[in-house]
PDB file of N, CA and C in Angstrom:
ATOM      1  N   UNK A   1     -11.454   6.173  32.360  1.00  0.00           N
ATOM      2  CA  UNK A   1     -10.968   5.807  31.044  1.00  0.00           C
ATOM      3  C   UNK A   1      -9.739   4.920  31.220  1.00  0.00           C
ATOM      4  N   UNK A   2      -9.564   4.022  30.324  1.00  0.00           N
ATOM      5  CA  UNK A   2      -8.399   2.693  30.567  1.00  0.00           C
ATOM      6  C   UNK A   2      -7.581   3.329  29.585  1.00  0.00           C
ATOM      7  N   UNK A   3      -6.420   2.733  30.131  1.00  0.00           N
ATOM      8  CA  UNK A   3      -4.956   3.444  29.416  1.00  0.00           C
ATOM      9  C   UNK A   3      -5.231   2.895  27.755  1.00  0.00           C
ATOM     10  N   UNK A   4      -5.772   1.816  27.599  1.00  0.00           N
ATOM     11  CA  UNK A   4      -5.541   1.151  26.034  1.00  0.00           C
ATOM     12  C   UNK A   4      -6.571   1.981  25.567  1.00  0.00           C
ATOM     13  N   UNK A   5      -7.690   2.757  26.307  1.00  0.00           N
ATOM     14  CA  UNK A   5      -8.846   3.496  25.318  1.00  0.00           C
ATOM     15  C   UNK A   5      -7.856   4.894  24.956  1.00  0.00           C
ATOM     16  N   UNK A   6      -6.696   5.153  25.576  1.00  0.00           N
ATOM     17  CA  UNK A   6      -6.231   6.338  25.123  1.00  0.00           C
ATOM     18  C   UNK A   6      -4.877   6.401  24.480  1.00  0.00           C
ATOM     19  N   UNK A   7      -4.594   4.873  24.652  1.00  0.00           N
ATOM     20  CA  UNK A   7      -3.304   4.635  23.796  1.00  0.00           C
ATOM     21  C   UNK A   7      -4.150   4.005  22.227  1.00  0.00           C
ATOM     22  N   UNK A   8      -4.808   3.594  22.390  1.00  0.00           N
ATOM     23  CA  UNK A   8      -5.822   3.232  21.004  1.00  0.00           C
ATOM     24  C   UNK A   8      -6.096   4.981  20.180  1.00  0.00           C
ATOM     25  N   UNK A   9      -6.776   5.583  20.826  1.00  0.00           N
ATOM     26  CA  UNK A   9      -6.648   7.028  20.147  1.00  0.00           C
ATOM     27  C   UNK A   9      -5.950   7.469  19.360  1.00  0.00           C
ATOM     28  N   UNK A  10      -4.707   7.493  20.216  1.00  0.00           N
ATOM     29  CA  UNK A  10      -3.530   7.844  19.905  1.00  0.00           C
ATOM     30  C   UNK A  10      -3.169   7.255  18.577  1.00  0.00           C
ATOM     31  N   UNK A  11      -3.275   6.032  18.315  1.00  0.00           N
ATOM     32  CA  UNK A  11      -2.623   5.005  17.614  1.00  0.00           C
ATOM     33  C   UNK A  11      -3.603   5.374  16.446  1.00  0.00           C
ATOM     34  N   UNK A  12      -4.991   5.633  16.635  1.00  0.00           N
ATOM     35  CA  UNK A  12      -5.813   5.866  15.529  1.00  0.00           C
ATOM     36  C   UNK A  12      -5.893   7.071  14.918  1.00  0.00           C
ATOM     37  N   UNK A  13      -5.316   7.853  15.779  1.00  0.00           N
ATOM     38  CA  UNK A  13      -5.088   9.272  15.024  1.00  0.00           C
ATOM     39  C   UNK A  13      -3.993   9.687  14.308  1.00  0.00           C
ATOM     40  N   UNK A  14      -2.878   8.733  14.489  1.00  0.00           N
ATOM     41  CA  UNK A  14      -1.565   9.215  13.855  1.00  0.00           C
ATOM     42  C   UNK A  14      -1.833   8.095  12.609  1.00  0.00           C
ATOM     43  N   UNK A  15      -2.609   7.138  12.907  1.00  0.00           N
ATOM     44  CA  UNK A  15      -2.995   5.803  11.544  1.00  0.00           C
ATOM     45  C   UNK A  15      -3.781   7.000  10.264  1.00  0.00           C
ATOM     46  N   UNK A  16      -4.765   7.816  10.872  1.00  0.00           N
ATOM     47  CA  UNK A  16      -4.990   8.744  10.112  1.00  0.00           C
ATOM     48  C   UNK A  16      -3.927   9.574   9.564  1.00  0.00           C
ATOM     49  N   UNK A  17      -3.951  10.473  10.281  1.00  0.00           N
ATOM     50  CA  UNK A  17      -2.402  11.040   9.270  1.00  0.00           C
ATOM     51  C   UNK A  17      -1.839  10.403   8.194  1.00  0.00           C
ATOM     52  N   UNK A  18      -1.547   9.390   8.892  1.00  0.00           N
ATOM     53  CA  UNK A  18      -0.256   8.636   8.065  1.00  0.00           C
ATOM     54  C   UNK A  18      -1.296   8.284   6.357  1.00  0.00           C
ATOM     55  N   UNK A  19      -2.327   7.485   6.976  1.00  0.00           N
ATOM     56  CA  UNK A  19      -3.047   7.359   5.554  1.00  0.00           C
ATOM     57  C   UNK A  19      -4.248   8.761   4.839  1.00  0.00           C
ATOM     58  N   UNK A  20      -3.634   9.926   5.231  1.00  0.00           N
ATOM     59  CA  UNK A  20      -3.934  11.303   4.759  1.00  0.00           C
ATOM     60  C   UNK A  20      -3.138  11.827   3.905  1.00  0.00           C
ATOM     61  N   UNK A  21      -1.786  11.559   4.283  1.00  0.00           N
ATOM     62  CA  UNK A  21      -0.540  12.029   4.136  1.00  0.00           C
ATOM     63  C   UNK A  21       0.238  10.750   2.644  1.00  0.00           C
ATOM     64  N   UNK A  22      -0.221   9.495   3.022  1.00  0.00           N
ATOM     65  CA  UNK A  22      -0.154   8.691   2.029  1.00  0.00           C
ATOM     66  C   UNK A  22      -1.081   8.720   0.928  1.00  0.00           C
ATOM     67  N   UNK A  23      -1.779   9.133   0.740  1.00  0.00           N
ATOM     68  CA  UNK A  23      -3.359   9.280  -0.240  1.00  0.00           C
ATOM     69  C   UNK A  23      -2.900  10.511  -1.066  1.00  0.00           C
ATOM     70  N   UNK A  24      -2.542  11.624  -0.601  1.00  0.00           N
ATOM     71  CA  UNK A  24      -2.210  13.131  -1.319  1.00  0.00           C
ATOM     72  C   UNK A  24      -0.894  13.166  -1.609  1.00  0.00           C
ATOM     73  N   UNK A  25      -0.058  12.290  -1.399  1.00  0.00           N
ATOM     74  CA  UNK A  25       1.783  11.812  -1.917  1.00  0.00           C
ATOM     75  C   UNK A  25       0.827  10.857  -3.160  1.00  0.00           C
ATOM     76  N   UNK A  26       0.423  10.058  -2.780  1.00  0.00           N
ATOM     77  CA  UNK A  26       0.449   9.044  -3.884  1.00  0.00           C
ATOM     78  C   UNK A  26       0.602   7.916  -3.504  1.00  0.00           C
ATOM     79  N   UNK A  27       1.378   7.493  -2.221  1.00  0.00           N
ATOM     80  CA  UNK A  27       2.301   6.725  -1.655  1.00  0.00           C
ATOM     81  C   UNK A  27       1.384   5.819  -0.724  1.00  0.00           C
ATOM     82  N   UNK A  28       0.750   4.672  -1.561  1.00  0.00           N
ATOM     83  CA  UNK A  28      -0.049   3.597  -1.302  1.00  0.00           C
ATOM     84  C   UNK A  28       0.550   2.857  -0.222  1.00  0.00           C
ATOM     85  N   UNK A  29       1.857   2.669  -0.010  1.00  0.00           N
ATOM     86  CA  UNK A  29       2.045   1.903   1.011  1.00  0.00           C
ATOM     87  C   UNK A  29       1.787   2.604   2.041  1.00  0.00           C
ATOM     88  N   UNK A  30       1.843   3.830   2.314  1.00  0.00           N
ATOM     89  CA  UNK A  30       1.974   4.947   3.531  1.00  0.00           C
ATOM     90  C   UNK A  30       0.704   4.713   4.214  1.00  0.00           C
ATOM     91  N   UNK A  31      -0.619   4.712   2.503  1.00  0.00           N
ATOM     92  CA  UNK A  31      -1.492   4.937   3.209  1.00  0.00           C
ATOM     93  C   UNK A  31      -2.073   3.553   3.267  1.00  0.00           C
ATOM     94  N   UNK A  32      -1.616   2.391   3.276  1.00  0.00           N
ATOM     95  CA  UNK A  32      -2.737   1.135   3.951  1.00  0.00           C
ATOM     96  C   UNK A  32      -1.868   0.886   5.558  1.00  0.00           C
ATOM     97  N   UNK A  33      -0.391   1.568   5.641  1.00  0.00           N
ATOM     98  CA  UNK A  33       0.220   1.205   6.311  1.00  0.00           C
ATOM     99  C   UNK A  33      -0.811   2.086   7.396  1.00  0.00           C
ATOM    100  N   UNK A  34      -1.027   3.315   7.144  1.00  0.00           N
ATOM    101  CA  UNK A  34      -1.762   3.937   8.125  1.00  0.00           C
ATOM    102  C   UNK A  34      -3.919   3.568   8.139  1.00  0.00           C
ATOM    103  N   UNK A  35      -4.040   3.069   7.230  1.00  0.00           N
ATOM    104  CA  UNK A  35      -5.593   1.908   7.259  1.00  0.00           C
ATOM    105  C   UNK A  35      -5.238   1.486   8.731  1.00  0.00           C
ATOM    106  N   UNK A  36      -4.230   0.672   8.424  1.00  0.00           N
ATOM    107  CA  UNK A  36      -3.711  -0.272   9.147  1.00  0.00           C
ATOM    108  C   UNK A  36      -3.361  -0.313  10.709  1.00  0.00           C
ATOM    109  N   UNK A  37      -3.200   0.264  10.981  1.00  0.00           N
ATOM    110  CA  UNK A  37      -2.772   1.909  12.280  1.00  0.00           C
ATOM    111  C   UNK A  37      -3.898   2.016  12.761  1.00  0.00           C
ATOM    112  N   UNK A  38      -5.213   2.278  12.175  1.00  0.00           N
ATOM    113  CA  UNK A  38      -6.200   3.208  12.450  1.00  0.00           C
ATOM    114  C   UNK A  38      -7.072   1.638  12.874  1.00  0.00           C
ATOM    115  N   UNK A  39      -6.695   1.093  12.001  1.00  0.00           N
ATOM    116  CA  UNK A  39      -7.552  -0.545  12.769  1.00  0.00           C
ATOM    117  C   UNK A  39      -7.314  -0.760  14.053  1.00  0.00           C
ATOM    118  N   UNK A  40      -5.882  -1.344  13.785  1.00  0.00           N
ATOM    119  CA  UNK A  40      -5.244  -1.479  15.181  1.00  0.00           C
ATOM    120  C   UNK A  40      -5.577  -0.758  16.180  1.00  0.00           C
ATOM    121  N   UNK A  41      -5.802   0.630  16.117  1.00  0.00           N
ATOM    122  CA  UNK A  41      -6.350   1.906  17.720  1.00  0.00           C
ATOM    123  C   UNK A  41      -7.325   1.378  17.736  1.00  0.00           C
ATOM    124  N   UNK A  42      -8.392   1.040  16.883  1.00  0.00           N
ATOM    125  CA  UNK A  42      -9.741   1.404  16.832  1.00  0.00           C
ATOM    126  C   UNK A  42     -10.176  -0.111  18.014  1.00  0.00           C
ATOM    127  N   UNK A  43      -9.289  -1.068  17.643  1.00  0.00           N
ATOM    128  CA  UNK A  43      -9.626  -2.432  18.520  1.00  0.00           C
ATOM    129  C   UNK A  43      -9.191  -2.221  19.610  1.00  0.00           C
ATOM    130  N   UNK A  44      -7.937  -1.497  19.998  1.00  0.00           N
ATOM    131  CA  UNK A  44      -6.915  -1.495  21.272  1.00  0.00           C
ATOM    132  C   UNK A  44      -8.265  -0.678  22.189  1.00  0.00           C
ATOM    133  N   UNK A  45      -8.735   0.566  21.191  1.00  0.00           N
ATOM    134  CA  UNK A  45      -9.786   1.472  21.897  1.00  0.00           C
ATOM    135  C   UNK A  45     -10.838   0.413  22.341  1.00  0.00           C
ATOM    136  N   UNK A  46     -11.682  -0.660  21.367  1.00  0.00           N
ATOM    137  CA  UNK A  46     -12.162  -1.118  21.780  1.00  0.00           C
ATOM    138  C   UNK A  46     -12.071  -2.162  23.241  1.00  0.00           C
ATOM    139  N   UNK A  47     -11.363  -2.760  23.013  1.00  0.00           N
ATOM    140  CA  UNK A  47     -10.540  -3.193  24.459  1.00  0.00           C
ATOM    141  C   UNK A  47     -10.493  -2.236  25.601  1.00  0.00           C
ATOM    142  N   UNK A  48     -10.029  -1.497  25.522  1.00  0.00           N
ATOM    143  CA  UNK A  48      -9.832  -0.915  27.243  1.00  0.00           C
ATOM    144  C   UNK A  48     -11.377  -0.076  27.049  1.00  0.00           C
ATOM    145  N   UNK A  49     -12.026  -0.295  26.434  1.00  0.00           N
ATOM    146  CA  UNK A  49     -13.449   0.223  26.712  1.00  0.00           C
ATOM    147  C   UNK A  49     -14.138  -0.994  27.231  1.00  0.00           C
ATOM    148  N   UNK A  50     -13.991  -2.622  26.694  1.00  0.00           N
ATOM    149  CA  UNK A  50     -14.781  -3.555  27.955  1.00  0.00           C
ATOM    150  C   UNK A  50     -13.484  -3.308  28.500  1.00  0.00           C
ATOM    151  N   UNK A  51     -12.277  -3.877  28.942  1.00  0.00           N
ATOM    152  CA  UNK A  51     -11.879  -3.630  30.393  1.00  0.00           C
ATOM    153  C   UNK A  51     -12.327  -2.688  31.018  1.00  0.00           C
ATOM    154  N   UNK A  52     -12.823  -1.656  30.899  1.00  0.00           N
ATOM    155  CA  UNK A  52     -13.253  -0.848  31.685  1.00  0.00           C
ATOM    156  C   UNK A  52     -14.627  -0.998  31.931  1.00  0.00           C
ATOM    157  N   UNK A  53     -15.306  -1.618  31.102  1.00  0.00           N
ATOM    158  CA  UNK A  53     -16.901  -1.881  31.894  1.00  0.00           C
ATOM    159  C   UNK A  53     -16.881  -2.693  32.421  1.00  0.00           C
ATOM    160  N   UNK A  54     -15.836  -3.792  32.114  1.00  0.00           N
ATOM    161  CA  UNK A  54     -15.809  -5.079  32.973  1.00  0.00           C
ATOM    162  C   UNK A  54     -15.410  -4.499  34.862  1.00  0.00           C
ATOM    163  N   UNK A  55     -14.592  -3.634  34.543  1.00  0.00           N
ATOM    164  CA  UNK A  55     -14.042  -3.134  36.131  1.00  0.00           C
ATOM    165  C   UNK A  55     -15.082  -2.708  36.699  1.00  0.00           C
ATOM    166  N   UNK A  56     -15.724  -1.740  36.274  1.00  0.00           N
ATOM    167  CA  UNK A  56     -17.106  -0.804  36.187  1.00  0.00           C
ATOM    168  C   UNK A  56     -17.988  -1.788  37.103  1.00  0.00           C
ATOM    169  N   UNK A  57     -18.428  -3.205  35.972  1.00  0.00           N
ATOM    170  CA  UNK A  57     -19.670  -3.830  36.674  1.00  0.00           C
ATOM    171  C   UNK A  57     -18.696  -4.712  37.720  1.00  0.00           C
ATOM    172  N   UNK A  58     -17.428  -5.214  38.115  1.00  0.00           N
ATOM    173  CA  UNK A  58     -17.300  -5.734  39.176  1.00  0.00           C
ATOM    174  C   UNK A  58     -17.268  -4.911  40.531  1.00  0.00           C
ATOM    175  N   UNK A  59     -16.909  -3.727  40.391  1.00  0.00           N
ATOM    176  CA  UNK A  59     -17.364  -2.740  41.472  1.00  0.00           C
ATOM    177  C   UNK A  59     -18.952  -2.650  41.748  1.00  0.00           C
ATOM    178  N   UNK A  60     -19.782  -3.175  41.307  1.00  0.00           N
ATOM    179  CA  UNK A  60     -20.936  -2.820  41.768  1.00  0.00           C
ATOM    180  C   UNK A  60     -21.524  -3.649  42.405  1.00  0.00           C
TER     181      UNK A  60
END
């Protein structure tokens, strides 16, 4: 597993919160700010998932 597939996680799980936590306040900015969050992991995740197949198929 590549560090950005688990720093992406990370980033997408607290993007949740944040737009969980913004949705049941009321507090619209909280929650696109955390949409927003949850994008961002979800690509970073995507990324170190090809870097890592890319590493994957040059080892072979």
């Amino acid at each position: 597993m590549h560090k950005d597939e688990i720093k992406g996680a990370a980033k997408d799980a607290k993007g949740a919160v944040k737009e969980a936590v913004g949705r049941a306040t009321g507090d619209h900015r909280l929650e696109a700010e955390g949409a927003f969050e949850r994008a961002a992991g979800k690509a970073q995740k995507a990324a170190g998932h090809l870097k890592e197949a890319a590493r994957d198929a040059l080892k072979r």
